[in-house]
PDB file of N, CA and C in Angstrom:
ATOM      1  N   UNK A   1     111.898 151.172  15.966  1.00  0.00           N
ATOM      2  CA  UNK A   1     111.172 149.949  16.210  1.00  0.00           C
ATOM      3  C   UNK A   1     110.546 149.951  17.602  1.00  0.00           C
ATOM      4  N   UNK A   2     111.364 150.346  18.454  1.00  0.00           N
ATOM      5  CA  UNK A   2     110.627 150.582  19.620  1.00  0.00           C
ATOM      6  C   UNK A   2     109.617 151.306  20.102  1.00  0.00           C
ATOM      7  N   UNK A   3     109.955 152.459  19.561  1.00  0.00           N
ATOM      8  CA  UNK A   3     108.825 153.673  19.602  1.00  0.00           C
ATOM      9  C   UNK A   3     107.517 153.182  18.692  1.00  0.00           C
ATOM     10  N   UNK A   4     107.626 152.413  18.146  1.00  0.00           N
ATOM     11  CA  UNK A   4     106.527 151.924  17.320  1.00  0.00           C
ATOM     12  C   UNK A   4     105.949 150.777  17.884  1.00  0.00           C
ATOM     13  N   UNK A   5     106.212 150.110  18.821  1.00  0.00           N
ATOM     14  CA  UNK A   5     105.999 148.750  19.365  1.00  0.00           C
ATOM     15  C   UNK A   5     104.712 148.582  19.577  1.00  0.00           C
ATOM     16  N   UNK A   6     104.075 149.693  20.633  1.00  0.00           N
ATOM     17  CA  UNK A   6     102.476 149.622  20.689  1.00  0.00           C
ATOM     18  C   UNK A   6     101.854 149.487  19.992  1.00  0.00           C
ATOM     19  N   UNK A   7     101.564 150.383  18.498  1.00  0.00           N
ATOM     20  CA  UNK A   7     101.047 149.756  17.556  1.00  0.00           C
ATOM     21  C   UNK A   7     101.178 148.769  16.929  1.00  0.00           C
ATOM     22  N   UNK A   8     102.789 148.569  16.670  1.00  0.00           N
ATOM     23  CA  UNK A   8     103.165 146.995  15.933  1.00  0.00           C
ATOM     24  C   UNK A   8     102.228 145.942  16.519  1.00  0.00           C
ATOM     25  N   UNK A   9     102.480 146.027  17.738  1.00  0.00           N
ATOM     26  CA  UNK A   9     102.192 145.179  18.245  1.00  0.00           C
ATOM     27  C   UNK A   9     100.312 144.473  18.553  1.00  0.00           C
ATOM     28  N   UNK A  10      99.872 145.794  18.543  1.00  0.00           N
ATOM     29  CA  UNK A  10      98.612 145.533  18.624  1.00  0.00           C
ATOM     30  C   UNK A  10      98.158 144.648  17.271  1.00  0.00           C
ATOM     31  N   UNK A  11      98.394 145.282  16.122  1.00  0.00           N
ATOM     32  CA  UNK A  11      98.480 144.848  14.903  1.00  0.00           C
ATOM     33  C   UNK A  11      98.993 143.201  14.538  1.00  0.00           C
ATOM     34  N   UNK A  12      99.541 142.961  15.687  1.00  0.00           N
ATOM     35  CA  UNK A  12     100.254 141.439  15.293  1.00  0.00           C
ATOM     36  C   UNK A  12     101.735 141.548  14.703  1.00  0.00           C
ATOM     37  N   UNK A  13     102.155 142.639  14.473  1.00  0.00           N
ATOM     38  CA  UNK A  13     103.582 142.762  13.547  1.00  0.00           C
ATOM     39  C   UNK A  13     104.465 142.847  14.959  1.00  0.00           C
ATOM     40  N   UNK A  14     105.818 142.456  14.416  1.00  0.00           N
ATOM     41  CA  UNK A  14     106.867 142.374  15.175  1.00  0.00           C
ATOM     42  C   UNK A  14     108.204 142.573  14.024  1.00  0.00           C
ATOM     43  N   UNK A  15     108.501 143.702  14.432  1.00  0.00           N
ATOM     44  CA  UNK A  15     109.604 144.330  13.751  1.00  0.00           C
ATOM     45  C   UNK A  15     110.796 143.965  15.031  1.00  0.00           C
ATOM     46  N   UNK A  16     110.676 143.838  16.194  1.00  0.00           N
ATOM     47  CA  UNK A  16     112.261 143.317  16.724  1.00  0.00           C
ATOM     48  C   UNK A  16     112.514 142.104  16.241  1.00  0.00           C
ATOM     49  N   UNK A  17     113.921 141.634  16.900  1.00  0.00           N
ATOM     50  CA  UNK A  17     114.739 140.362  16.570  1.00  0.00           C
ATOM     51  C   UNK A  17     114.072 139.214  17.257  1.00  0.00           C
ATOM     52  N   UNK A  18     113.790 138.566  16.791  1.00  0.00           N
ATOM     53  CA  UNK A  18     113.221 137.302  17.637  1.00  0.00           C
ATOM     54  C   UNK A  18     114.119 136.764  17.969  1.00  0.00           C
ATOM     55  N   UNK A  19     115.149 136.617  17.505  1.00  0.00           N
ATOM     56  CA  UNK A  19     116.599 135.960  18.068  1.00  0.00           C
ATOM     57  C   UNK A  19     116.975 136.783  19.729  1.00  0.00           C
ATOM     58  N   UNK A  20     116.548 138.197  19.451  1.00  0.00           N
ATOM     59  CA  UNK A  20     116.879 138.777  20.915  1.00  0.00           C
ATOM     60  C   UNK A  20     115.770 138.390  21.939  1.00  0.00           C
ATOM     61  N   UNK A  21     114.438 138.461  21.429  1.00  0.00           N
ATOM     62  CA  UNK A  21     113.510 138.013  22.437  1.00  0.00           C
ATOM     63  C   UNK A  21     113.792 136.608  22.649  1.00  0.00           C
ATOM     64  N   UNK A  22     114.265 135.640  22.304  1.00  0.00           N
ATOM     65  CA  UNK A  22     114.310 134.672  22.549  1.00  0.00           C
ATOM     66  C   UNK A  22     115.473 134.677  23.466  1.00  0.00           C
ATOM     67  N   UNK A  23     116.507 134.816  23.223  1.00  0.00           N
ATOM     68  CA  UNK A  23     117.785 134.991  23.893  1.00  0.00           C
ATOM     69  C   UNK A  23     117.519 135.685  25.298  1.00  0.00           C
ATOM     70  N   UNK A  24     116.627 136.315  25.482  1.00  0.00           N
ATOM     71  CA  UNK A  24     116.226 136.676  26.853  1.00  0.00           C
ATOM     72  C   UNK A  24     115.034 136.518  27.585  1.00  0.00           C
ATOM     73  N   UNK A  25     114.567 135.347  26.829  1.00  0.00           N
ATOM     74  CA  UNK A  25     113.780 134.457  27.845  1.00  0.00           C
ATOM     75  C   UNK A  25     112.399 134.910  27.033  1.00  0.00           C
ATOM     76  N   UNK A  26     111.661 135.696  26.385  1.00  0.00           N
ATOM     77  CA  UNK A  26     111.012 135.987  26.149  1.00  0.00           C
ATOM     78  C   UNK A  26     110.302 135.324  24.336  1.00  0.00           C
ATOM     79  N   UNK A  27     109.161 135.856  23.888  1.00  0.00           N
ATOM     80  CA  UNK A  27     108.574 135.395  23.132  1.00  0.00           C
ATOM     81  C   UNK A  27     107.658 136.320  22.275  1.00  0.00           C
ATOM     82  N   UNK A  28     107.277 136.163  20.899  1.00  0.00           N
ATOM     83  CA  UNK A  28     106.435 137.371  20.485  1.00  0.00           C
ATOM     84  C   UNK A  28     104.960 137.328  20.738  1.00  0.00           C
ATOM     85  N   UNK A  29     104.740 136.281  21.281  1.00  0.00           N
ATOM     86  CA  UNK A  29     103.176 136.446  22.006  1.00  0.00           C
ATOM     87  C   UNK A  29     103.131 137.146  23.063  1.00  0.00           C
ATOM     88  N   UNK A  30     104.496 137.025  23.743  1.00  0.00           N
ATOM     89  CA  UNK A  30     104.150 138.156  25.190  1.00  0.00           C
ATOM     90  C   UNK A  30     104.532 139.445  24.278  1.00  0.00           C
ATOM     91  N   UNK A  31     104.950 140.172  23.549  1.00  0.00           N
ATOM     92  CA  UNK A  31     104.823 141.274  22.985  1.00  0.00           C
ATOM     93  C   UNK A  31     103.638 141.258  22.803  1.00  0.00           C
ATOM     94  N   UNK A  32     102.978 140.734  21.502  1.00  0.00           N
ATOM     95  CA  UNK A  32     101.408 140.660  21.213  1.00  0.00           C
ATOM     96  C   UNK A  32     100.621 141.013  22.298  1.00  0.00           C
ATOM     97  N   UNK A  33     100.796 140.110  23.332  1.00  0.00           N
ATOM     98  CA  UNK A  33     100.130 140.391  24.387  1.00  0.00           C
ATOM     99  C   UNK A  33     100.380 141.618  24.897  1.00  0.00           C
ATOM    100  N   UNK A  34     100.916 142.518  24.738  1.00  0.00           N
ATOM    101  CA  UNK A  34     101.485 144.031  25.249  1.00  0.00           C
ATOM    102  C   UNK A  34     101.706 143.313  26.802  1.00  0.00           C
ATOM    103  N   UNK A  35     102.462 142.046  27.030  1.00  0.00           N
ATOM    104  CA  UNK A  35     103.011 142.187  28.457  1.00  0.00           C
ATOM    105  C   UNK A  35     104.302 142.730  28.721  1.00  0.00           C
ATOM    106  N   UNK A  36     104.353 143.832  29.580  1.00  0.00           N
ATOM    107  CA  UNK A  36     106.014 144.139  30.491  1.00  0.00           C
ATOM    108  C   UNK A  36     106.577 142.752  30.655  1.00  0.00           C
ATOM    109  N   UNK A  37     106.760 141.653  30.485  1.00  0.00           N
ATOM    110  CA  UNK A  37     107.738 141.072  31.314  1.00  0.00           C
ATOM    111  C   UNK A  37     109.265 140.986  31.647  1.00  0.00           C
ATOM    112  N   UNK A  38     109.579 140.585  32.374  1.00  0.00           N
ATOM    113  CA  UNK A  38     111.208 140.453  32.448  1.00  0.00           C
ATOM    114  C   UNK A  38     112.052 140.677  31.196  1.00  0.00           C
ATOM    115  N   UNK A  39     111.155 139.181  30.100  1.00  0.00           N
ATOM    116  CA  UNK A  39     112.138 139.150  29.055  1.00  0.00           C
ATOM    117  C   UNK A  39     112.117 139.896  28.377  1.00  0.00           C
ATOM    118  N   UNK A  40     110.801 140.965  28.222  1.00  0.00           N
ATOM    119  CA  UNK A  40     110.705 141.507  27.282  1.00  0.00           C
ATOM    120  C   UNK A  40     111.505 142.904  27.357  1.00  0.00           C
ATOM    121  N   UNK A  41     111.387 143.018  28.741  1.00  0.00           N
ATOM    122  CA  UNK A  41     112.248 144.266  29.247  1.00  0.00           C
ATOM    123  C   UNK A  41     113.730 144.282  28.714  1.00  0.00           C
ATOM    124  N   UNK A  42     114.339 142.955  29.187  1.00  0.00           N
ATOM    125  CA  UNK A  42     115.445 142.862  28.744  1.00  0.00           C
ATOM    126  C   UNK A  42     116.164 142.771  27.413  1.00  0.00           C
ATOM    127  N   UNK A  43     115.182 142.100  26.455  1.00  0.00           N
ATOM    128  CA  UNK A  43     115.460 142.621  24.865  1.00  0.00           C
ATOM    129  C   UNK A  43     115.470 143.912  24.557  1.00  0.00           C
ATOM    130  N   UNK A  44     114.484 144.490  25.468  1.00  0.00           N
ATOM    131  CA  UNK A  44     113.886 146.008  24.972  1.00  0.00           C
ATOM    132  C   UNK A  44     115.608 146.848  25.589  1.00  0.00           C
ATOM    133  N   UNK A  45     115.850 146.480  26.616  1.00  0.00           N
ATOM    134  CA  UNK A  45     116.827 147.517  27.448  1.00  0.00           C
ATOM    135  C   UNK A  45     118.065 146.829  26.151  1.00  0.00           C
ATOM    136  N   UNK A  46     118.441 145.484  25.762  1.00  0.00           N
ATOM    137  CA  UNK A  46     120.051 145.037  24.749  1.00  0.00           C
ATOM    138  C   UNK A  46     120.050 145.808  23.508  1.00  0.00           C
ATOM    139  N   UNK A  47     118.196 146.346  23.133  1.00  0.00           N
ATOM    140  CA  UNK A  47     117.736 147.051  21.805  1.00  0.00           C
ATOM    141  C   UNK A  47     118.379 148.213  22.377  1.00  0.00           C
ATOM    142  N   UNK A  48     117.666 148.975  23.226  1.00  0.00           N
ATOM    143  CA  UNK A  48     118.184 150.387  23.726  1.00  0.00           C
ATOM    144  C   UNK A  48     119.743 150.678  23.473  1.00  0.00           C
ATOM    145  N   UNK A  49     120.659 149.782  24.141  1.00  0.00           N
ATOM    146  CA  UNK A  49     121.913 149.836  24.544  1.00  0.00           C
ATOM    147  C   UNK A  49     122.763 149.676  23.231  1.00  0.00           C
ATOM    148  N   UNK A  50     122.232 148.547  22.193  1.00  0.00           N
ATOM    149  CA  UNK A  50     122.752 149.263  20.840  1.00  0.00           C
ATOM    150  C   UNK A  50     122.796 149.704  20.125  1.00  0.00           C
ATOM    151  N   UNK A  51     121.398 150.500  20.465  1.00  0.00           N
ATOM    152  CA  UNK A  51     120.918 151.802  20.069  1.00  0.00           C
ATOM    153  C   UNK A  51     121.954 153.159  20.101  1.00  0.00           C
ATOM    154  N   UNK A  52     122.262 153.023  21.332  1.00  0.00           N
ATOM    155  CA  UNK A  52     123.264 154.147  22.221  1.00  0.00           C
ATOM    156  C   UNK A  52     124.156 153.978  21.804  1.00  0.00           C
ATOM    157  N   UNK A  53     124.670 152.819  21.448  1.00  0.00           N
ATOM    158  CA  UNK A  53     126.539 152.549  20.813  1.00  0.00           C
ATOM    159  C   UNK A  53     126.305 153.033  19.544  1.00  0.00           C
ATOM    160  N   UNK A  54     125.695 152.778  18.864  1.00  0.00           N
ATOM    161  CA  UNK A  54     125.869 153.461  17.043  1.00  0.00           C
ATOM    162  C   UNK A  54     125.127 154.759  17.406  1.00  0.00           C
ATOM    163  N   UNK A  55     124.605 155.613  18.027  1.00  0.00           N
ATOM    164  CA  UNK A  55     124.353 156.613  18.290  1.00  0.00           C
ATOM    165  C   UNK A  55     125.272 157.605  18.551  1.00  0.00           C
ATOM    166  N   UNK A  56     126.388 157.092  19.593  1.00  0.00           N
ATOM    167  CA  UNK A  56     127.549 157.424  20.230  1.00  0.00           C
ATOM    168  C   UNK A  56     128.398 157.534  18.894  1.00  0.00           C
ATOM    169  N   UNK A  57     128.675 156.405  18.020  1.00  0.00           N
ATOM    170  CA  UNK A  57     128.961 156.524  17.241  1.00  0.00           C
ATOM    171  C   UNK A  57     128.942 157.785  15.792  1.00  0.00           C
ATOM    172  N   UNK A  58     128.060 157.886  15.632  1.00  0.00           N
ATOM    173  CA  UNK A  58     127.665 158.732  14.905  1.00  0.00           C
ATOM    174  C   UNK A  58     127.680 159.905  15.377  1.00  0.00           C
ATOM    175  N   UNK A  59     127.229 160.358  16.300  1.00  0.00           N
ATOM    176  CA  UNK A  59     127.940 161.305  17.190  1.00  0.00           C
ATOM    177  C   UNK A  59     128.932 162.033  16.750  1.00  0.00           C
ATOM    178  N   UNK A  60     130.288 161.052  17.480  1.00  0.00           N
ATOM    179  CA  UNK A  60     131.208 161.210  17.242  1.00  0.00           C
ATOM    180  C   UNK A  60     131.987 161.227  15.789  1.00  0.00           C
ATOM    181  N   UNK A  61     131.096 160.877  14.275  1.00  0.00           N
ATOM    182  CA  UNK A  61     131.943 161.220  13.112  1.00  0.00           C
ATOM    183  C   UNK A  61     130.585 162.434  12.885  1.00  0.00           C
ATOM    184  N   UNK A  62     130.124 163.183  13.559  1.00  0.00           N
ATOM    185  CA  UNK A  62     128.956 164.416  12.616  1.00  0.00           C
ATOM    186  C   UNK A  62     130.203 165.586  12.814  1.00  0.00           C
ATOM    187  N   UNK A  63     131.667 165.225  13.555  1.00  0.00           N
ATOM    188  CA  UNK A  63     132.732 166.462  13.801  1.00  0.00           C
ATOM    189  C   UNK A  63     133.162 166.670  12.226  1.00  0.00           C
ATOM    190  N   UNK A  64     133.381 165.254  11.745  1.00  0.00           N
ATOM    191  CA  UNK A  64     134.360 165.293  10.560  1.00  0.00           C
ATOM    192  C   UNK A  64     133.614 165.533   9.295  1.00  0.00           C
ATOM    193  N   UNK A  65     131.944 165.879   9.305  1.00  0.00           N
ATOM    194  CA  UNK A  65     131.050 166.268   8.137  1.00  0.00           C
ATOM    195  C   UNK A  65     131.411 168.072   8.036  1.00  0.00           C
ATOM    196  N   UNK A  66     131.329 168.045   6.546  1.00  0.00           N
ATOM    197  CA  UNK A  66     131.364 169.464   6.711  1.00  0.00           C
ATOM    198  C   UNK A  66     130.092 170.347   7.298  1.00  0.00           C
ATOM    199  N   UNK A  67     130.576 171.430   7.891  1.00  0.00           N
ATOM    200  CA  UNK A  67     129.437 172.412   8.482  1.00  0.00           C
ATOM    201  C   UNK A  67     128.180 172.462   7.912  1.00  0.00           C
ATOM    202  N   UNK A  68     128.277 172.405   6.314  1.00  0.00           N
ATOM    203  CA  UNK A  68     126.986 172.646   5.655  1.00  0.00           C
ATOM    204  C   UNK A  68     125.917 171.807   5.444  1.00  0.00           C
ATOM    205  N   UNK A  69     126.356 170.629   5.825  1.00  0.00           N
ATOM    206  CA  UNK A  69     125.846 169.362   6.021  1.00  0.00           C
ATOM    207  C   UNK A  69     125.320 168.505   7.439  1.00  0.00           C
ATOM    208  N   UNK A  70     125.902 169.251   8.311  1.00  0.00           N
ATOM    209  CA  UNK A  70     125.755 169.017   9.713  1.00  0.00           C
ATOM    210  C   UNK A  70     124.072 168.802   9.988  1.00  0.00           C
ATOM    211  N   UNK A  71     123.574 170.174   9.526  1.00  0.00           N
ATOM    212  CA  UNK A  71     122.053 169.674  10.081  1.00  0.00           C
ATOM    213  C   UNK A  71     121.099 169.077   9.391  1.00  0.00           C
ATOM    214  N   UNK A  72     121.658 168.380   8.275  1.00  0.00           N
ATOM    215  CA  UNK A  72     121.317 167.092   7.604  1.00  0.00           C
ATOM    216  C   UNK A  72     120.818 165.591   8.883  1.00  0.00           C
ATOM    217  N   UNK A  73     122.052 165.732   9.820  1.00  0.00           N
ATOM    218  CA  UNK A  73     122.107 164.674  10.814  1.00  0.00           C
ATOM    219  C   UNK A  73     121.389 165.588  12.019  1.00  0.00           C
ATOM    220  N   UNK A  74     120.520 166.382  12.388  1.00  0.00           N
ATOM    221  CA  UNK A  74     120.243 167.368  13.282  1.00  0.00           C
ATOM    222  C   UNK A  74     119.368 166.311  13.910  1.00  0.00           C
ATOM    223  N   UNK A  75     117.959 165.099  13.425  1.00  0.00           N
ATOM    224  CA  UNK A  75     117.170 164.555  13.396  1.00  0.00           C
ATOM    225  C   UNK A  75     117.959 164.051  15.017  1.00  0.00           C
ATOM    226  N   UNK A  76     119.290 163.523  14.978  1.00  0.00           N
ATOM    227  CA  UNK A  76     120.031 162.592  15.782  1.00  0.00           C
ATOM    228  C   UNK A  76     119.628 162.832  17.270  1.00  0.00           C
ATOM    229  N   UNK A  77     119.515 164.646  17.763  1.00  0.00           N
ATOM    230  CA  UNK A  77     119.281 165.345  18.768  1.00  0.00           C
ATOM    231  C   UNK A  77     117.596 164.192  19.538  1.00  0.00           C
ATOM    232  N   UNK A  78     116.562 163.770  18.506  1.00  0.00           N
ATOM    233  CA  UNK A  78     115.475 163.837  19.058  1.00  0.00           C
ATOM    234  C   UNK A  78     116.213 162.022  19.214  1.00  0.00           C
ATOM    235  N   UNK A  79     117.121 161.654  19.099  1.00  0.00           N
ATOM    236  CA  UNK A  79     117.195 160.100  19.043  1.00  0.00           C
ATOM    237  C   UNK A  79     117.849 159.878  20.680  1.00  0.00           C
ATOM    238  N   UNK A  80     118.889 160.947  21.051  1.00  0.00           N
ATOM    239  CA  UNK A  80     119.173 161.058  21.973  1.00  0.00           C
ATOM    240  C   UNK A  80     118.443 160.987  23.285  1.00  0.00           C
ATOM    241  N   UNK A  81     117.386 161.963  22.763  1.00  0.00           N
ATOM    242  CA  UNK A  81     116.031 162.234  23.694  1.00  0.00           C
ATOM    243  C   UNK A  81     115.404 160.890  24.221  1.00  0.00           C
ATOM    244  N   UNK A  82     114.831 160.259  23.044  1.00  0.00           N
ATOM    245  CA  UNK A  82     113.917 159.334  23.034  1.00  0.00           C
ATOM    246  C   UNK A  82     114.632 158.092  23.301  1.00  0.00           C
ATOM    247  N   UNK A  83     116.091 157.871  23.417  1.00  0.00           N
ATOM    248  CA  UNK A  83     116.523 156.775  23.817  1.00  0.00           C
ATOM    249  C   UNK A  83     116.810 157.009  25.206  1.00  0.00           C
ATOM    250  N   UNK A  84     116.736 158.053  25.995  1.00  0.00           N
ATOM    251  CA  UNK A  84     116.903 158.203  27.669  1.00  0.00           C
ATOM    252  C   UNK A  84     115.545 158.144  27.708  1.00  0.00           C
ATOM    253  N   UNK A  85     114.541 158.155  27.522  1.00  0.00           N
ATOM    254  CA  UNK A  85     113.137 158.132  27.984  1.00  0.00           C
ATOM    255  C   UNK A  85     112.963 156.816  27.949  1.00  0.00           C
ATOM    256  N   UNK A  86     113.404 156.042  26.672  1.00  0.00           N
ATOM    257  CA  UNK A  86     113.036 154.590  26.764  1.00  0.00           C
ATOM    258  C   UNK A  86     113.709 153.960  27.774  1.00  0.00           C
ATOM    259  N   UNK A  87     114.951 154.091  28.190  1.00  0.00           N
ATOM    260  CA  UNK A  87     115.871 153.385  29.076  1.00  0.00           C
ATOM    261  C   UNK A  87     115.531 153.270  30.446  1.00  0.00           C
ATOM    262  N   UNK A  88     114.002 154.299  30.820  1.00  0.00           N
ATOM    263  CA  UNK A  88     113.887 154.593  32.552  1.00  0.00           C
ATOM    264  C   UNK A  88     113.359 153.525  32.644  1.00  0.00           C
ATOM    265  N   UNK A  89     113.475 153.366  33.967  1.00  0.00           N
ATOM    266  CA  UNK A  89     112.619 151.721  34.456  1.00  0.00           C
ATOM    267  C   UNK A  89     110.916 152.151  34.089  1.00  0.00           C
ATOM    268  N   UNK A  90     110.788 153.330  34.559  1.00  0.00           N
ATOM    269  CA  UNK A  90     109.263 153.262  34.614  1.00  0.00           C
ATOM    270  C   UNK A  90     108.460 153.460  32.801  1.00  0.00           C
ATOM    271  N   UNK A  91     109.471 153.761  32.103  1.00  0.00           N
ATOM    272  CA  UNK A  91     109.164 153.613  30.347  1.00  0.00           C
ATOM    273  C   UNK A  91     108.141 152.685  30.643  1.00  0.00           C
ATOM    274  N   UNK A  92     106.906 152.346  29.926  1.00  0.00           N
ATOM    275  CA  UNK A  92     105.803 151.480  29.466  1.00  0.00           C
ATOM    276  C   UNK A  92     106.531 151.524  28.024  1.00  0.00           C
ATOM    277  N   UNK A  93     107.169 150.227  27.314  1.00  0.00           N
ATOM    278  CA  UNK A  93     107.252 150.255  25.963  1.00  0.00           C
ATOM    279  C   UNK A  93     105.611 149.814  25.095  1.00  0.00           C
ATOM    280  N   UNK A  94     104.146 149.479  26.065  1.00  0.00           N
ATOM    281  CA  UNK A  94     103.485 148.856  25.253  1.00  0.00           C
ATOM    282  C   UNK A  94     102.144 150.161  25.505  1.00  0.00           C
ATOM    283  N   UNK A  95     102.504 151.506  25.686  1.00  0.00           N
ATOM    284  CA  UNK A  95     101.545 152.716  26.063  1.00  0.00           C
ATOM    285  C   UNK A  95     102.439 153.535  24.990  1.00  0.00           C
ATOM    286  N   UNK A  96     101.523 153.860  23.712  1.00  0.00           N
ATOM    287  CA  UNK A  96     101.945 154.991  23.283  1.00  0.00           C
ATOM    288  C   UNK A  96     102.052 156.039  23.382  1.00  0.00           C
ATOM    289  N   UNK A  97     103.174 157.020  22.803  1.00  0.00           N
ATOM    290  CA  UNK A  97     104.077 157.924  23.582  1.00  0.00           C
ATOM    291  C   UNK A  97     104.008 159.327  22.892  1.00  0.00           C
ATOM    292  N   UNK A  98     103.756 159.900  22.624  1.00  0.00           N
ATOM    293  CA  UNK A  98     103.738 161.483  21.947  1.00  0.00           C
ATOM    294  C   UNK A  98     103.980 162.435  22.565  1.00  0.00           C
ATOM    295  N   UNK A  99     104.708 163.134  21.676  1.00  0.00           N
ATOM    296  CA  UNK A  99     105.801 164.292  22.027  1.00  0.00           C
ATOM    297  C   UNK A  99     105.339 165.504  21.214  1.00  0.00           C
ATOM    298  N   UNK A 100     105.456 166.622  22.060  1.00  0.00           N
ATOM    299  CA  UNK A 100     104.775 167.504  21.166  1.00  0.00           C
ATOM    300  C   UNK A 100     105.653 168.348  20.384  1.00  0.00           C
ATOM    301  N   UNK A 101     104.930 168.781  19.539  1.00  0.00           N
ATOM    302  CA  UNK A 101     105.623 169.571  18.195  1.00  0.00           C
ATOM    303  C   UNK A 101     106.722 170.825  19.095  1.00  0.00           C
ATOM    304  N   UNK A 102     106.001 171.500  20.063  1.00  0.00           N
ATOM    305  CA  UNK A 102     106.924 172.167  20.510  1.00  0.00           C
ATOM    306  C   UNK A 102     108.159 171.815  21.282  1.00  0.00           C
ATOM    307  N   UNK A 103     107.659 170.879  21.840  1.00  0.00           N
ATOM    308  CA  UNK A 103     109.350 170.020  22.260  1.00  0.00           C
ATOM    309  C   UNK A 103     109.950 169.711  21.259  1.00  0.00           C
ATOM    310  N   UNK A 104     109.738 169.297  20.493  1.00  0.00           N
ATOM    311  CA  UNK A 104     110.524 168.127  19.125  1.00  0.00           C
ATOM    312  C   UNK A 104     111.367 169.771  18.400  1.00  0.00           C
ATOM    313  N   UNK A 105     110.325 170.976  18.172  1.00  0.00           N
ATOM    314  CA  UNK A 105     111.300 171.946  18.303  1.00  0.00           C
ATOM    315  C   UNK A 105     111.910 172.858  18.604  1.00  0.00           C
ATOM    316  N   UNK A 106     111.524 172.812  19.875  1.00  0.00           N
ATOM    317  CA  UNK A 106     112.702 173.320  20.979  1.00  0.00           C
ATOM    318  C   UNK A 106     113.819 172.452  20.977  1.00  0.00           C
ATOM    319  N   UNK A 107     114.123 171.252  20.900  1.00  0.00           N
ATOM    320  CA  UNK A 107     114.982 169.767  21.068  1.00  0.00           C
ATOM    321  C   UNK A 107     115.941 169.898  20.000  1.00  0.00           C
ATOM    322  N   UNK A 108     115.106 170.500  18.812  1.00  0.00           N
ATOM    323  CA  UNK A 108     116.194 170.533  17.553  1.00  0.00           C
ATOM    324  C   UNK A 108     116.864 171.808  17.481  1.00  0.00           C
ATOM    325  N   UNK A 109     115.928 173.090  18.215  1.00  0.00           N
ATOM    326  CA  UNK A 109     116.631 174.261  17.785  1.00  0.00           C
ATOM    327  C   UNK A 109     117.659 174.449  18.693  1.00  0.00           C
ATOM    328  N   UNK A 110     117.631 173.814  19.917  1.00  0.00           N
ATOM    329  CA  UNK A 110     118.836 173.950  20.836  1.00  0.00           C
ATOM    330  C   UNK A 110     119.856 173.067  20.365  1.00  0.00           C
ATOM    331  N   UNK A 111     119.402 172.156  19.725  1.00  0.00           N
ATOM    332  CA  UNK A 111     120.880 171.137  19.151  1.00  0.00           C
ATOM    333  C   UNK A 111     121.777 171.958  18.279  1.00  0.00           C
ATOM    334  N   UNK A 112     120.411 172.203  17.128  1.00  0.00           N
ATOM    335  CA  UNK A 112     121.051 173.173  16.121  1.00  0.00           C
ATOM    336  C   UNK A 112     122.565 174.541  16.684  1.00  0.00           C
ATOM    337  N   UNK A 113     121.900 174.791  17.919  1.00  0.00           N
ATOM    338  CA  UNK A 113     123.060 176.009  18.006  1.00  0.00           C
ATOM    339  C   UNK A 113     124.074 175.307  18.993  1.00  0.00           C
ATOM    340  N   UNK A 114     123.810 173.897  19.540  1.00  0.00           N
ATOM    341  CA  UNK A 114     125.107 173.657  20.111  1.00  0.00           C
ATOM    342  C   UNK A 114     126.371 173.738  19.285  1.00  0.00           C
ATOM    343  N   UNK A 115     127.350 173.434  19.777  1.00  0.00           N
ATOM    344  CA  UNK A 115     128.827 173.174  19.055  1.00  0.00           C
ATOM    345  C   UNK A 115     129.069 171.886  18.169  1.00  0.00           C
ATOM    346  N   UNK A 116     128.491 171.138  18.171  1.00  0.00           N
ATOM    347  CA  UNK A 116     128.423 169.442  17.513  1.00  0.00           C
ATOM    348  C   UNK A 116     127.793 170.040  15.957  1.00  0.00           C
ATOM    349  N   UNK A 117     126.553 171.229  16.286  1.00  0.00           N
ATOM    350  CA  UNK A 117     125.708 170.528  14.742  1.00  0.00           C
ATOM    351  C   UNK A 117     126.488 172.092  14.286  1.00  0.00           C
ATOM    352  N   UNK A 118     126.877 173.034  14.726  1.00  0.00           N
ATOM    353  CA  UNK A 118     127.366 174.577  14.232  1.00  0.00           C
ATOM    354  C   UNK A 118     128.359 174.200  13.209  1.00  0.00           C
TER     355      UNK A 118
END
């Protein structure tokens, strides 16, 4: 949802929680509006952060999948990525973001041979 925001947003769609933008001061016209503000930052950073907990999560049960199945969940490696990029202060969530094919697999083939997805 995040990684998609620029366009959502240009478009008029709003796929976050309005309950979270609201809860932090913010509104979906200042999305619309592609403004940075405070609030929006701060929904964007509570999105990030429980992003990272069920991430962490999952993580931690890809031990108890069997081996042959492991790089079924391999995708997880580029989620890792893209949720420390979103989290920097200087992230623009409303400037779209592209990653190139050779990172995305370099990103997976080094996951692939760590110890988590082997």
């Amino acid at each position: 949802m995040i990684a998609a925001l620029p366009v959502d947003a240009s478009r008029r769609q709003l796929f976050l929680p309005l309950q979270v933008l609201e809860r932090n001061g913010s509104s979906m016209e200042e999305v619309f509006a592609g403004k940075q503000t405070p609030g929006v930052r701060a929904a964007l950073n509570q999105l990030i952060g429980e992003a990272k907990e069920h991430l962490r999560t999952a993580l931690a049960l890809v031990g108890s999948v069997p081996p042959d199945v492991r790089l079924a969940v391999l995708p997880l490696a580029l989620t890792v990525r893209d949720l420390d990029r979103m989290s920097r202060a200087e992230y623009d969530p409303f400037m779209p973001h592209t990653t190139s094919r050779l990172r995305t697999l370099w990103t997976l083939w080094r996951a692939s041979r760590s110890p988590l997805f082997s």
